[in-house]
C-alpha atoms as a PDB file:
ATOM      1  CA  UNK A   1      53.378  44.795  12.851  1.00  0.00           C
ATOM      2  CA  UNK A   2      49.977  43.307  12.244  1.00  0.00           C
ATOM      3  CA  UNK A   3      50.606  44.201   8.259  1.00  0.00           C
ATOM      4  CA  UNK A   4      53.847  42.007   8.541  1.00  0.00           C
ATOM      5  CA  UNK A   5      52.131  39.691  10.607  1.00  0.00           C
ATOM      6  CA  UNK A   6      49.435  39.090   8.084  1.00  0.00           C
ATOM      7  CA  UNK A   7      51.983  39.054   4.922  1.00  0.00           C
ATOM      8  CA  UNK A   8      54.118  36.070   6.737  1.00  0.00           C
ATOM      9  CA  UNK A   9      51.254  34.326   8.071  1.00  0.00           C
ATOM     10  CA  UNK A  10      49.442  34.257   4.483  1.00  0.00           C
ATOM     11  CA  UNK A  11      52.344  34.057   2.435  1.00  0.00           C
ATOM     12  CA  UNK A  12      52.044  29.921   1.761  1.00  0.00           C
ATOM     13  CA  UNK A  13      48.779  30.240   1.086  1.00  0.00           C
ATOM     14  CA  UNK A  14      49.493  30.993  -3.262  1.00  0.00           C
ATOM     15  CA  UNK A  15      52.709  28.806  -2.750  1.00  0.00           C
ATOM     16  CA  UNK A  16      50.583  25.854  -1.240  1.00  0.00           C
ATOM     17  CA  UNK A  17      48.264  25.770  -4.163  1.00  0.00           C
ATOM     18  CA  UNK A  18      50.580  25.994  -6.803  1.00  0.00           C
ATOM     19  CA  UNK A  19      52.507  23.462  -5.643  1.00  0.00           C
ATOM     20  CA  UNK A  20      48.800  21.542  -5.076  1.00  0.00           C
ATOM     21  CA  UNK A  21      48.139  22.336  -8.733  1.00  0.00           C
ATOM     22  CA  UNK A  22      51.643  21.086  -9.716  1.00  0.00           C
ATOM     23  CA  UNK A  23      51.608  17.715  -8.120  1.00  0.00           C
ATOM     24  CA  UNK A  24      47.906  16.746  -9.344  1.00  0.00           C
ATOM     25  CA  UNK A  25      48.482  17.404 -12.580  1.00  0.00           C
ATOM     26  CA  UNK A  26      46.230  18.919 -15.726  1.00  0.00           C
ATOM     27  CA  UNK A  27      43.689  17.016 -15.431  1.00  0.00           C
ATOM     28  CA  UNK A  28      42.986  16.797 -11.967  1.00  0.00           C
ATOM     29  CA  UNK A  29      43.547  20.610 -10.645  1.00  0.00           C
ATOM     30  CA  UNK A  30      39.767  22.198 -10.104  1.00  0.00           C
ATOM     31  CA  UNK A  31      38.981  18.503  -7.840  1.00  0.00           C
ATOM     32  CA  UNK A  32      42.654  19.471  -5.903  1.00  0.00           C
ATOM     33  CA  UNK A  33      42.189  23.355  -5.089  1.00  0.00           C
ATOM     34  CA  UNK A  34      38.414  22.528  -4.407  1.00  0.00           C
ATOM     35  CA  UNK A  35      39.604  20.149  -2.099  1.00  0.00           C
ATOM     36  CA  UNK A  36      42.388  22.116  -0.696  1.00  0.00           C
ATOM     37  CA  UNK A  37      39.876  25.095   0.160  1.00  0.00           C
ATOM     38  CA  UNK A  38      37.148  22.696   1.651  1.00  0.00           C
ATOM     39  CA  UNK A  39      39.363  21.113   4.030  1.00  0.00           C
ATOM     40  CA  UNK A  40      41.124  24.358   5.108  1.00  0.00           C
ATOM     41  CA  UNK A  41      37.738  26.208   5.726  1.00  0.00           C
ATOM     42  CA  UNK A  42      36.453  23.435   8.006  1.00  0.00           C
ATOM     43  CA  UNK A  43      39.953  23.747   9.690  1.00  0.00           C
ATOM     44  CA  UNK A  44      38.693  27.378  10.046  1.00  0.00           C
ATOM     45  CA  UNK A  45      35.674  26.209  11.401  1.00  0.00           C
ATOM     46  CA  UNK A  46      36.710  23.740  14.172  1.00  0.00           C
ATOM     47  CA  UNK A  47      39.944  24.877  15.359  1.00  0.00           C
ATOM     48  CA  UNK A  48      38.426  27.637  16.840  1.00  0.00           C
ATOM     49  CA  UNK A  49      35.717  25.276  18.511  1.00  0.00           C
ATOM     50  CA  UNK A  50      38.414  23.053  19.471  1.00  0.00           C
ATOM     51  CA  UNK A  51      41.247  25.265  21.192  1.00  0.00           C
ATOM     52  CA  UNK A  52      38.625  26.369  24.385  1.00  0.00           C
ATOM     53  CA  UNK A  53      37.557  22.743  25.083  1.00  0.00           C
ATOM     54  CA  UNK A  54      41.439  21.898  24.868  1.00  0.00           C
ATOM     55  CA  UNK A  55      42.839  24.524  27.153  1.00  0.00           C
ATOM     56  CA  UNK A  56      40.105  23.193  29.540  1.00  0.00           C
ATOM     57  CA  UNK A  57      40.964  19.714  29.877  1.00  0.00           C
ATOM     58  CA  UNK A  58      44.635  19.850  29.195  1.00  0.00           C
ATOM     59  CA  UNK A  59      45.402  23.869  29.220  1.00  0.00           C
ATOM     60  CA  UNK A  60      48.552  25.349  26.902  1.00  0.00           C
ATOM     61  CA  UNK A  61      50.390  22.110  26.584  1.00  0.00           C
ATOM     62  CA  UNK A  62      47.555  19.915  25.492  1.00  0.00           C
ATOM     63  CA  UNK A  63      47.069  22.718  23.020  1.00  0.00           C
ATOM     64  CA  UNK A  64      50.557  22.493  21.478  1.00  0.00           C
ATOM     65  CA  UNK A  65      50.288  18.881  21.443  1.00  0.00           C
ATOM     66  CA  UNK A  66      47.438  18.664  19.419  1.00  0.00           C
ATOM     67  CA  UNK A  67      48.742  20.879  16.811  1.00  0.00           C
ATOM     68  CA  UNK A  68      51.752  19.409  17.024  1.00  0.00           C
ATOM     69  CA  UNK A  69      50.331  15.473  16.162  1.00  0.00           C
ATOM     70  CA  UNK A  70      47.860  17.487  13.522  1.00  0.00           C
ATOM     71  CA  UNK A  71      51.577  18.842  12.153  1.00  0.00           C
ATOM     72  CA  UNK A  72      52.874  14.972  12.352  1.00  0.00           C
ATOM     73  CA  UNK A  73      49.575  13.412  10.683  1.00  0.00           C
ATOM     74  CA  UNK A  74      49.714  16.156   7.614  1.00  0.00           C
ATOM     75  CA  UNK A  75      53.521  15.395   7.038  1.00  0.00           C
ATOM     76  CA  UNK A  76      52.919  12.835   4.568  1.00  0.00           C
ATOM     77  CA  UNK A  77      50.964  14.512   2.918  1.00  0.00           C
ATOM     78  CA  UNK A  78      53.922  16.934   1.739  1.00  0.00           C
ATOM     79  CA  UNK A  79      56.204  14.019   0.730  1.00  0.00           C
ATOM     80  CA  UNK A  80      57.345  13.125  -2.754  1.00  0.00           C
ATOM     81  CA  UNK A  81      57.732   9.858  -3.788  1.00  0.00           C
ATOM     82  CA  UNK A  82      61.481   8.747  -4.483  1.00  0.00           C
END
């Protein structure tokens, strides 16, 4: 289970950056994926920071709710232009 786990939860992580790499282009791919991996180490870093102080001001909901507005705030993000 923790094997399947694993495979499902890690399993965007080569999609995600080929699609990155796709959508910045030739010339612009090394600044992208350095980018990419900064931003989703310091994720790393301060979620895990983040989720006690959360449960103790707002518990499980507040919890949800933040990832759910960091969900809403990253949405653009993933949008193509028409």
């Amino acid at each position: 289970m923790v094997v399947v786990a694993g495979i499902s939860v890690s399993a965007w992580h080569g999609v995600a950056y080929t699609e990155l790499a796709t959508l910045a282009g030739a010339g612009h791919v090394g600044t992208a994926l350095s980018l990419a991996n900064s931003f989703v180490f310091i994720g790393f870093c301060l979620v895990p920071i983040a989720i006690p102080w959360l449960l103790v001001v707002f518990a499980w909901p507040g919890v949800w709710l933040a990832a759910a507005i960091c969900a809403a705030l990253a949405w653009p993000i993933f949008l193509r232009p028409a």
